[in-house]
Protein backbone atom coordinates (compact mmCIF):
# COMPACT_ATOMS: atom_id res chain seq x y z
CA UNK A 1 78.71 -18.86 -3.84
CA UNK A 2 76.52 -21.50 -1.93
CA UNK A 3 74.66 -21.89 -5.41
CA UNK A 4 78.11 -23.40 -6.72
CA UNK A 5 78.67 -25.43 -3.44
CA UNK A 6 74.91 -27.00 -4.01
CA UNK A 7 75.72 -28.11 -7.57
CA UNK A 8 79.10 -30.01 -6.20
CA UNK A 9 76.88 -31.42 -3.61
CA UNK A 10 74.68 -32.69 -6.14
CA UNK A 11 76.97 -33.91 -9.07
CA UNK A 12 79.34 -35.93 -5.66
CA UNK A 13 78.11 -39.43 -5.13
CA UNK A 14 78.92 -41.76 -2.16
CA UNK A 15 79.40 -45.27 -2.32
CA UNK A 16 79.81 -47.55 0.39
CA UNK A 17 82.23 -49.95 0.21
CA UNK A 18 80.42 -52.52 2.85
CA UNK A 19 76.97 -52.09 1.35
CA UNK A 20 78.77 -52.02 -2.13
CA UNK A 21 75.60 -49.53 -3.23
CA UNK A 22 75.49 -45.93 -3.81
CA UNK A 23 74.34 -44.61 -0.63
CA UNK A 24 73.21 -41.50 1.43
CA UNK A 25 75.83 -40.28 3.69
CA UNK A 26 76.03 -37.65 6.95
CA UNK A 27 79.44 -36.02 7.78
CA UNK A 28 81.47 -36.85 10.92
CA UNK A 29 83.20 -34.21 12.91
CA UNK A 30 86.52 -34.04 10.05
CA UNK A 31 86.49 -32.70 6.60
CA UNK A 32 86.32 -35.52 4.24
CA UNK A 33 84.73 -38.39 6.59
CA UNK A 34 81.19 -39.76 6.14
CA UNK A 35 79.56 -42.34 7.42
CA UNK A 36 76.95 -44.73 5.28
CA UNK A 37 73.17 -43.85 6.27
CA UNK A 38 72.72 -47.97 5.92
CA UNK A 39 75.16 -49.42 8.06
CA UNK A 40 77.07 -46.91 9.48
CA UNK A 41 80.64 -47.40 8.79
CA UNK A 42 82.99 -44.79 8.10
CA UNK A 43 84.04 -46.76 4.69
CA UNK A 44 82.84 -44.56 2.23
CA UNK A 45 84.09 -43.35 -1.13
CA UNK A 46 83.03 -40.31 -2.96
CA UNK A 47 83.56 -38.75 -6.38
CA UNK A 48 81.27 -38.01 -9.32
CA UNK A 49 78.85 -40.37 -10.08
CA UNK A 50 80.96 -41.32 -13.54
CA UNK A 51 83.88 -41.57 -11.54
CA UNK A 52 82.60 -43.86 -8.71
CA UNK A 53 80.63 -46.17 -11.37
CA UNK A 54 83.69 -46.82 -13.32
CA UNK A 55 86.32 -47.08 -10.41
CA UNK A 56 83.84 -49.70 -8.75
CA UNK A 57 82.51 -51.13 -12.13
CA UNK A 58 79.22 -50.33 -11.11
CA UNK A 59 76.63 -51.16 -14.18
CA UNK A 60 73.86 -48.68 -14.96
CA UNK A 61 70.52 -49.62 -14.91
CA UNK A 62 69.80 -48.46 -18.29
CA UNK A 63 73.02 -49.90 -19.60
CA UNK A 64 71.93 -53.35 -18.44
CA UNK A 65 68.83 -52.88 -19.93
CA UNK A 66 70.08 -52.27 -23.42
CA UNK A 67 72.25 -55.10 -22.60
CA UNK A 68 69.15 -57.27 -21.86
CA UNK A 69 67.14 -56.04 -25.15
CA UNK A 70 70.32 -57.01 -27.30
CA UNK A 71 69.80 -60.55 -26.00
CA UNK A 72 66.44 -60.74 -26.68
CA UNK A 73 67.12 -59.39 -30.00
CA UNK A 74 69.83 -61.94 -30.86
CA UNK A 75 67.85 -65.10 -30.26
CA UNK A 76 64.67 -63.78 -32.48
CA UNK A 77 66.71 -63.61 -35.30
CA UNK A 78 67.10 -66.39 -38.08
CA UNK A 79 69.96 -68.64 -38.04
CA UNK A 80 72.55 -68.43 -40.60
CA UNK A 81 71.81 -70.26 -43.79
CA UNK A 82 67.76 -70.50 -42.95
CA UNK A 83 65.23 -69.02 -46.13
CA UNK A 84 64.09 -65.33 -45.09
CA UNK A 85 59.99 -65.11 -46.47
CA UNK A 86 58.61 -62.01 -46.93
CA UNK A 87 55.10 -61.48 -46.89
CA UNK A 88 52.97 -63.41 -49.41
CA UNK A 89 55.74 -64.84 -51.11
CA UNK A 90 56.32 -68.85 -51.15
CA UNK A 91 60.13 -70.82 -49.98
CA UNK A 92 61.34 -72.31 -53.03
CA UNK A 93 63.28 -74.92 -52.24
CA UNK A 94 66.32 -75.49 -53.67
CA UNK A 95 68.58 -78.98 -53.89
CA UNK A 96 72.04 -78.99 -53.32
CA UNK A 97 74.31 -81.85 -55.42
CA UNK A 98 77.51 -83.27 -53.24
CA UNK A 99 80.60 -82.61 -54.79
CA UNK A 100 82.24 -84.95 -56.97
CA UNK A 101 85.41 -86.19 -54.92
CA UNK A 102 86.73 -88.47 -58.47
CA UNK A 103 87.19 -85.77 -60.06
CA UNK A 104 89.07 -83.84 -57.53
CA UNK A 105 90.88 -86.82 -56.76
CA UNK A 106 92.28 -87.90 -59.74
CA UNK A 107 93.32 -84.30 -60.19
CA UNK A 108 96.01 -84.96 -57.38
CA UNK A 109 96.78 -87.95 -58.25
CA UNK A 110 98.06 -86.45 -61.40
CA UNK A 111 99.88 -83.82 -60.01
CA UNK A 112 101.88 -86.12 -57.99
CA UNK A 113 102.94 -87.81 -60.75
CA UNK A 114 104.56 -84.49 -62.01
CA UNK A 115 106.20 -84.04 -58.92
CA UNK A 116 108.43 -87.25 -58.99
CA UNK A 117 111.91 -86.39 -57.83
CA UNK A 118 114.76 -85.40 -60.32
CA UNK A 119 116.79 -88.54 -59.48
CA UNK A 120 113.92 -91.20 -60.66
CA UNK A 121 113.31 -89.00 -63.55
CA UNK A 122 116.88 -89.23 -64.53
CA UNK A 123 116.68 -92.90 -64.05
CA UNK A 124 113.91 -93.25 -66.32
CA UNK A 125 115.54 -91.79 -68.97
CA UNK A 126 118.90 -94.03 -68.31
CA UNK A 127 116.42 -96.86 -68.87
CA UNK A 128 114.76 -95.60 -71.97
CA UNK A 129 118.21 -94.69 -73.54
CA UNK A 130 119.34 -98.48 -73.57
């Protein structure tokens, strides 16, 4: 049975609120108080180490590091729209024409004309008729 009590032990952190670290604790006199081995003040929380890290959104070290490497990774990499070169191969470069806004243009303009309202249309065809 003290086998099982040793494994709580171990898998229980404490965190002290003051110190806002994970800390070593000793146990005053009642059941569930502890006092932080840094600064001794009974403001200590305890729970699994998951538990603790999540309630106090406490980063990993190895989480930040991945983090970190991500980063790095990000700003090596080429920017959108930039040639990628393998090995022994040459950048061809490659010209890019403007668009042609006439054309587009007169496009509209033609399809406005189509949408004239009923009432000039009608009009029109008052005028043609004498």
């Amino acid at each position: 049975m003290a086998d099982k009590k040793d494994e709580v032990e171990k898998a229980v952190i404490y965190y002290c609120k003051d110190c806002e670290k994970i800390v070593d604790t000793y146990q005053v006199g009642r059941k569930f108080v502890y006092k932080c081995a840094i600064c001794a003040t009974k403001n200590v929380a305890f729970g699994t180490e998951r538990s603790i890290k999540n309630f106090f959104r406490i980063k990993d070290e190895v989480e930040e590091e991945k983090v970190e490497e991500k980063k790095e990774e990000s700003k090596t990499e080429t920017p959108k729209g930039a040639a990628v070169v393998e090995k022994n191969e040459e950048v061809k470069e490659t010209k890019v024409e403007p668009v042609k806004k006439e054309a587009d243009d007169s496009k509209k303009n033609e399809e406005k004309k189509d949408e004239t309202p009923k009432e000039e249309k009608a009009e029109e065809k008052k005028e043609d008729k004498k």
